[in-house]
Protein backbone atom coordinates (compact mmCIF):
# COMPACT_ATOMS: atom_id res chain seq x y z
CA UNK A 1 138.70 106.11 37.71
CA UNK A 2 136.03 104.07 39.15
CA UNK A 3 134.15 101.21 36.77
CA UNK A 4 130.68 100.87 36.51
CA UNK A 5 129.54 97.34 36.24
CA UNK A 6 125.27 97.50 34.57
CA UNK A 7 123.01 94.37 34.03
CA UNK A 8 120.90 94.49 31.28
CA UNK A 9 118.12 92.20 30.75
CA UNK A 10 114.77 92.37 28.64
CA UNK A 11 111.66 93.34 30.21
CA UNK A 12 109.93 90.13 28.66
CA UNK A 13 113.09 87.62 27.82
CA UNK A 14 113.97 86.43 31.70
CA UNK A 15 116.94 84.50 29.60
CA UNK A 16 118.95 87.06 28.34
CA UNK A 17 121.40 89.10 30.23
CA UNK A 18 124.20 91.28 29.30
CA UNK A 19 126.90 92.97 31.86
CA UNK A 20 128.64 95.94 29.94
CA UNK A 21 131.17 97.87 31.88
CA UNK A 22 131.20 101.52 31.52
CA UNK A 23 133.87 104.41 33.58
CA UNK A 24 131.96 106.32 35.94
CA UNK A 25 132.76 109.34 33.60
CA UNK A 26 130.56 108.21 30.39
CA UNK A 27 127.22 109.67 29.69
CA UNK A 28 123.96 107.98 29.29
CA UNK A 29 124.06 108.15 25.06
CA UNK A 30 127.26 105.90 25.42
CA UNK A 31 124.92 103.04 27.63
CA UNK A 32 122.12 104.11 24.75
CA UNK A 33 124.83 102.74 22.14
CA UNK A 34 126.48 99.61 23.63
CA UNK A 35 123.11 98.52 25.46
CA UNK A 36 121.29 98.24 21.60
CA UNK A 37 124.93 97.32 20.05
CA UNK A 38 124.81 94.16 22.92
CA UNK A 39 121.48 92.94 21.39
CA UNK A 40 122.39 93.42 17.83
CA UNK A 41 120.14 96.48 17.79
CA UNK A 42 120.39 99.58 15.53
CA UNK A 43 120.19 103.20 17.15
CA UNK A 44 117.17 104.48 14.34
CA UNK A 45 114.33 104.84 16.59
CA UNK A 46 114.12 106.79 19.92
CA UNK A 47 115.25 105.71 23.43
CA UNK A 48 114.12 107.27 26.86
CA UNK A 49 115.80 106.59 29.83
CA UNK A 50 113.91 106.98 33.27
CA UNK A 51 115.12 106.40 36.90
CA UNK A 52 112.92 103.35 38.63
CA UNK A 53 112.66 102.20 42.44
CA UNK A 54 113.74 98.80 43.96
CA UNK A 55 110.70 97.75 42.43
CA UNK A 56 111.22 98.33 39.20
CA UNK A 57 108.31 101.15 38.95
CA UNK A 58 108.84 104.17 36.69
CA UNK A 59 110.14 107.46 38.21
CA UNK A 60 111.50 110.70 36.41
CA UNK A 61 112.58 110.86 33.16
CA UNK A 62 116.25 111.35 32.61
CA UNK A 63 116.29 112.18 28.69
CA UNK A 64 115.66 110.70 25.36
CA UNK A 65 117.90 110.24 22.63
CA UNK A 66 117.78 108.89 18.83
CA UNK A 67 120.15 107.92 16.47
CA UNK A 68 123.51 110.85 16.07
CA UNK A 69 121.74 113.75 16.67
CA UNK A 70 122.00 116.07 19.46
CA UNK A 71 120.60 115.39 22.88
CA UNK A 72 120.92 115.65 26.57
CA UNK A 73 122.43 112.46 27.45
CA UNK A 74 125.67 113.14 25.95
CA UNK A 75 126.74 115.76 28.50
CA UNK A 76 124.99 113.58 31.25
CA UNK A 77 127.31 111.33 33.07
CA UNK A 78 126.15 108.27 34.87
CA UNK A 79 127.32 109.26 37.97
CA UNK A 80 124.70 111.99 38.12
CA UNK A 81 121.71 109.54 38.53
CA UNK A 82 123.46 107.37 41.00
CA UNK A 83 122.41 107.23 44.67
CA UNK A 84 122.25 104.01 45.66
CA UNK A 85 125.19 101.05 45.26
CA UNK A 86 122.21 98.84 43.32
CA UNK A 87 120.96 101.99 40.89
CA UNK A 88 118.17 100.91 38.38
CA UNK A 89 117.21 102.29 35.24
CA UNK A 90 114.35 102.03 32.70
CA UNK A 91 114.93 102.22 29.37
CA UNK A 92 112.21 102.18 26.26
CA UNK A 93 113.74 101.39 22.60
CA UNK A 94 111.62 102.60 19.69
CA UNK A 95 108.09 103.83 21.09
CA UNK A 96 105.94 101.86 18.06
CA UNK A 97 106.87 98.43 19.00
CA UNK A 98 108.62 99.43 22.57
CA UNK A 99 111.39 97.26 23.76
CA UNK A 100 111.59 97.33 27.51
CA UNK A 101 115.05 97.02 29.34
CA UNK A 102 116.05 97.00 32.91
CA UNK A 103 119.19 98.30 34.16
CA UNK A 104 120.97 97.81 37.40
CA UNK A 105 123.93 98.75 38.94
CA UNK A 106 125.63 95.38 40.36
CA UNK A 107 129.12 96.57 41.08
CA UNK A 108 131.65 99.14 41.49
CA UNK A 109 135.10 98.35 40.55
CA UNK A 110 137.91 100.40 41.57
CA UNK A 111 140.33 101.18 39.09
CA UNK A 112 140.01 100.46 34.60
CA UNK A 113 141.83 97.79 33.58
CA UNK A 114 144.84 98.38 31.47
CA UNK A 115 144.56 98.68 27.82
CA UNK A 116 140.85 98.02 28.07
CA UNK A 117 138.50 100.10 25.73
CA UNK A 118 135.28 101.01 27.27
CA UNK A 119 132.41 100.00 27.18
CA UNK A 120 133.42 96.86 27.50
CA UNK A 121 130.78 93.30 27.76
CA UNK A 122 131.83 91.13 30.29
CA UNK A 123 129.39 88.60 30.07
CA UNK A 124 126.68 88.06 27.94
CA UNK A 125 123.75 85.15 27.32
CA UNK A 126 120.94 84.33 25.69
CA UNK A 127 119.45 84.86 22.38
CA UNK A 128 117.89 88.22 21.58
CA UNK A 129 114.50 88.81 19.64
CA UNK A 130 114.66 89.90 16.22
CA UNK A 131 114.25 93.22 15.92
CA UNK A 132 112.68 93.55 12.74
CA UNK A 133 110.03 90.73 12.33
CA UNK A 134 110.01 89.19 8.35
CA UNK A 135 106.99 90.10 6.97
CA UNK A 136 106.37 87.69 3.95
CA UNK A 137 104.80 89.38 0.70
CA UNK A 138 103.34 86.77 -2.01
CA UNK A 139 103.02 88.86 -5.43
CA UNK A 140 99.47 87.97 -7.23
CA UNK A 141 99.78 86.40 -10.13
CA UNK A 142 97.96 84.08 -12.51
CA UNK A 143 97.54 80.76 -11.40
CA UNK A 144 98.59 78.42 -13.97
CA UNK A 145 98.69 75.05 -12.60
CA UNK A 146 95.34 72.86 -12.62
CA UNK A 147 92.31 73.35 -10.44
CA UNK A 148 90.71 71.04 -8.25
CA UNK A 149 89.25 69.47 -10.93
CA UNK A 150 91.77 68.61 -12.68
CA UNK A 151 91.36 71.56 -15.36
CA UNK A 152 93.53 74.26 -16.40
CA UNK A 153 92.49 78.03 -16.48
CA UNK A 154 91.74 79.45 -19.67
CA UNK A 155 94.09 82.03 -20.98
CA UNK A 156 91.92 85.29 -22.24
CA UNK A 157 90.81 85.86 -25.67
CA UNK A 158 92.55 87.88 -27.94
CA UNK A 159 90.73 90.33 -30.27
CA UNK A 160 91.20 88.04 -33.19
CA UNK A 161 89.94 85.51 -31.26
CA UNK A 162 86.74 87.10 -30.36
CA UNK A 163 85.99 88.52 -33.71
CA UNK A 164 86.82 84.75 -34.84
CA UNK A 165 84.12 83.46 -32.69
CA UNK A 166 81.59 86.16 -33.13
CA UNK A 167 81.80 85.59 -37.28
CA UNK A 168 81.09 81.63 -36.80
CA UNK A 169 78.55 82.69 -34.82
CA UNK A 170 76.90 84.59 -37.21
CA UNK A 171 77.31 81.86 -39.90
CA UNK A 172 75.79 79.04 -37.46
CA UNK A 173 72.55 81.56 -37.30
CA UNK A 174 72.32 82.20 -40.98
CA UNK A 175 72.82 78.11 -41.74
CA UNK A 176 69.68 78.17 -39.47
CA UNK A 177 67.51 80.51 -41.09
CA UNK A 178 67.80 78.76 -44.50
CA UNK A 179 67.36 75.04 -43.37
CA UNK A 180 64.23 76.06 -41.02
CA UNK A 181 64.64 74.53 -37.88
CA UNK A 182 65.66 71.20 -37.46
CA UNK A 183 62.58 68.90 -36.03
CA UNK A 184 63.44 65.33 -34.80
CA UNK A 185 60.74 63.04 -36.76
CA UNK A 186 59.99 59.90 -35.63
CA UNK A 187 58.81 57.07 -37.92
CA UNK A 188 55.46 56.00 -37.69
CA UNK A 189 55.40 52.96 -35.85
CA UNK A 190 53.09 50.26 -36.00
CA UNK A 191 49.70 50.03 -34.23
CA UNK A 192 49.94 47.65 -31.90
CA UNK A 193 46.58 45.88 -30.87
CA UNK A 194 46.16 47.38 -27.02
CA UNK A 195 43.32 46.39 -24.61
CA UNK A 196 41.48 49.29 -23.48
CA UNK A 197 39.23 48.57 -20.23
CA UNK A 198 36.64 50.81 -19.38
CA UNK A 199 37.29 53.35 -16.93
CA UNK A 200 34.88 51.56 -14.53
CA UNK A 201 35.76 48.13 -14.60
CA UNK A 202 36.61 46.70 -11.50
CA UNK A 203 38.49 43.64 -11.28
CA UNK A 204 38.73 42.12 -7.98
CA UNK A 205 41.04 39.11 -8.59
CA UNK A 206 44.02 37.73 -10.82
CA UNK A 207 41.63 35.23 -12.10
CA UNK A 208 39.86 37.60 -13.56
CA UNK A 209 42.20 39.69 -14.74
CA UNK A 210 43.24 36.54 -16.58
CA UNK A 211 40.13 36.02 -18.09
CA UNK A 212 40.14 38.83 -19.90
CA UNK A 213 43.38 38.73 -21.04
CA UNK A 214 42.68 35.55 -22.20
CA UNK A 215 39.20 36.53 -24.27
CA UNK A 216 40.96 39.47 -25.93
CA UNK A 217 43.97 37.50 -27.33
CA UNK A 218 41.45 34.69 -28.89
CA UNK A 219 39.62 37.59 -30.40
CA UNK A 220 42.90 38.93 -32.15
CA UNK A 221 43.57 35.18 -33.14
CA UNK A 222 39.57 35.29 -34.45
CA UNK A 223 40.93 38.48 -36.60
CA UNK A 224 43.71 37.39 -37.97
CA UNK A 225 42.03 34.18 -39.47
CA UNK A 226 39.20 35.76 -41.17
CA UNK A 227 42.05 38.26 -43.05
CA UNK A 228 43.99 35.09 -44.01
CA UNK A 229 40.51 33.23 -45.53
CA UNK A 230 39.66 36.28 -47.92
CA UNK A 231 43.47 36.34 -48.96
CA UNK A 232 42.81 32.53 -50.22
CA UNK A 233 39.31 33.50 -51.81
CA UNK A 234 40.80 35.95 -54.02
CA UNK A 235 43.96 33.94 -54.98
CA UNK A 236 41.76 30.80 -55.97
CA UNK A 237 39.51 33.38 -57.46
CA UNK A 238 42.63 34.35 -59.48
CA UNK A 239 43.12 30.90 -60.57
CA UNK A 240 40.41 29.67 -61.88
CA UNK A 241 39.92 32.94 -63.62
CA UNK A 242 43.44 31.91 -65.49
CA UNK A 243 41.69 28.43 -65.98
CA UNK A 244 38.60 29.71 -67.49
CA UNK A 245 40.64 31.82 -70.04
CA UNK A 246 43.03 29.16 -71.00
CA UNK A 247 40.39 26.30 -70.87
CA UNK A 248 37.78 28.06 -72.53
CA UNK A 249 40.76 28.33 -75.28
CA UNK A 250 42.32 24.60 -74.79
CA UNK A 251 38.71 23.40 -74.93
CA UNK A 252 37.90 25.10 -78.03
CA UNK A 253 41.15 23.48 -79.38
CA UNK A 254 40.20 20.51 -78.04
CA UNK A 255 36.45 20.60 -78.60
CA UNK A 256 37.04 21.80 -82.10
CA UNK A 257 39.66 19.16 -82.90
CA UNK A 258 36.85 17.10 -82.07
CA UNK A 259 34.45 18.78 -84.06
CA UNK A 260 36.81 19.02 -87.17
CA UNK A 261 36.34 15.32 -86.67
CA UNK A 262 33.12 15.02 -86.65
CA UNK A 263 33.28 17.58 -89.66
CA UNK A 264 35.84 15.44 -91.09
CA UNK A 265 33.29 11.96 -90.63
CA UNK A 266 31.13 14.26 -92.68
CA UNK A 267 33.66 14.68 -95.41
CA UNK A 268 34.00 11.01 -95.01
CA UNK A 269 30.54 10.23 -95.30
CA UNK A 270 30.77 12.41 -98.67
């Protein structure tokens, strides 16, 4: 029985390239199942074969065929689609994401080797696509480590808590109500003597300015001497007030020592 010797490359990978052998006696489900088993493949999703020109363009379709069940292309041999020595085939794999192949007849060997089970991959290269792509799936969760600055999340109250909070909030109001507000009182500070100028004074130049300044502290100087003259008036006052009690006494003692003496020169002169 004659051997049929396809190429099988990927509509968009130039670099990969399989040649299966098949017996001109097996169907198109058997190069449905080694084409996808050659590329690592599984059989899930639906296949359509079609017969193309030298050109590659689509022509009639031949059958489809998906995973074990029942279809046309197991009761339809290769052979029936073959007219030409370089035969070409389309095939789609799995109409969503639609995996293009090209298959061409490139020889026709005589007789099956011996022992050989068919179909058989004589050569193959390249790496084929994934068929599945990953898809990567991060869970949400809470974030737990620090945020940009530098802080960590806070971790939701509990009931306890918030009752907690809502009671010392309560008490910081009362505390308030008793104590009346709390004012910020500032001591009285001194006056401090200040030049007011009238509002439509004009001064014209720093020497003038100076003058002024000048003038006003010699009147504050004028001020506080007069204060300090009246403080001495009323000390000295003070004194002699002191002196005129205890002189008017330590004259009488002394006066009237004197006149017990002259009282006395009268007892004498008795």
């Amino acid at each position: 029985m004659s051997i049929l010797r396809f190429r099988i490359t990927f509509d968009d990978y130039d670099d990969i390239q399989r040649d299966i052998d098949f017996k001109a006696d097996q169907t198109f489900a058997d190069l449905f199942y080694e084409t996808l088993k050659s590329v690592g493949f599984d059989n899930k999703h639906k296949g359509v074969f079609w017969l193309a020109d030298h050109n590659w363009r689509k022509g009639s379709e031949i059958g489809a065929i998906q995973g074990e069940g029942d279809s046309i292309l197991k009761k339809t041999e290769l052979v029936d689609h073959i007219d030409d020595p370089h035969q070409k085939f389309l095939f789609t794999y799995d109409e969503e994401v639609r995996w293009n192949f090209n298959i061409e007849l490139i020889r026709v060997m005589g007789n099956a080797e011996y022992r050989v089970t068919y179909p058989k991959v004589s050569y193959s290269t390249g790496i084929p696509p994934v068929q599945y792509k990953e898809v990567l799936v991060i869970p949400n969760r809470e974030r737990t480590e620090p945020d940009g600055r530098g802080r960590k999340p806070k971790a939701p109250k509990t009931e306890e808590e918030d009752e907690l909070s809502r009671l010392l909030a309560q008490m910081s109001d009362d505390e308030g109500d008793e104590d009346g507000p709390i004012l910020d009182i500032a001591e009285d500070e001194p006056e401090s003597d200040t030049l007011e100028l009238p509002a439509d004074l004009e001064l014209e130049t720093d020497n003038e300015i100076a003058k002024l300044a000048e003038e006003f502290n010699n009147t504050i100087e004028t001020d506080n001497s007069s204060h300090s003259g009246d403080d001495d008036d009323e000390s000295y006052g003070g004194f002699g007030d002191d002196d005129d009690e205890n002189g008017g006494s330590g004259e009488d003692d002394e006066y009237g020592s004197g006149g017990g003496y002259g009282r006395g020169g009268g007892d004498y002169d008795e």
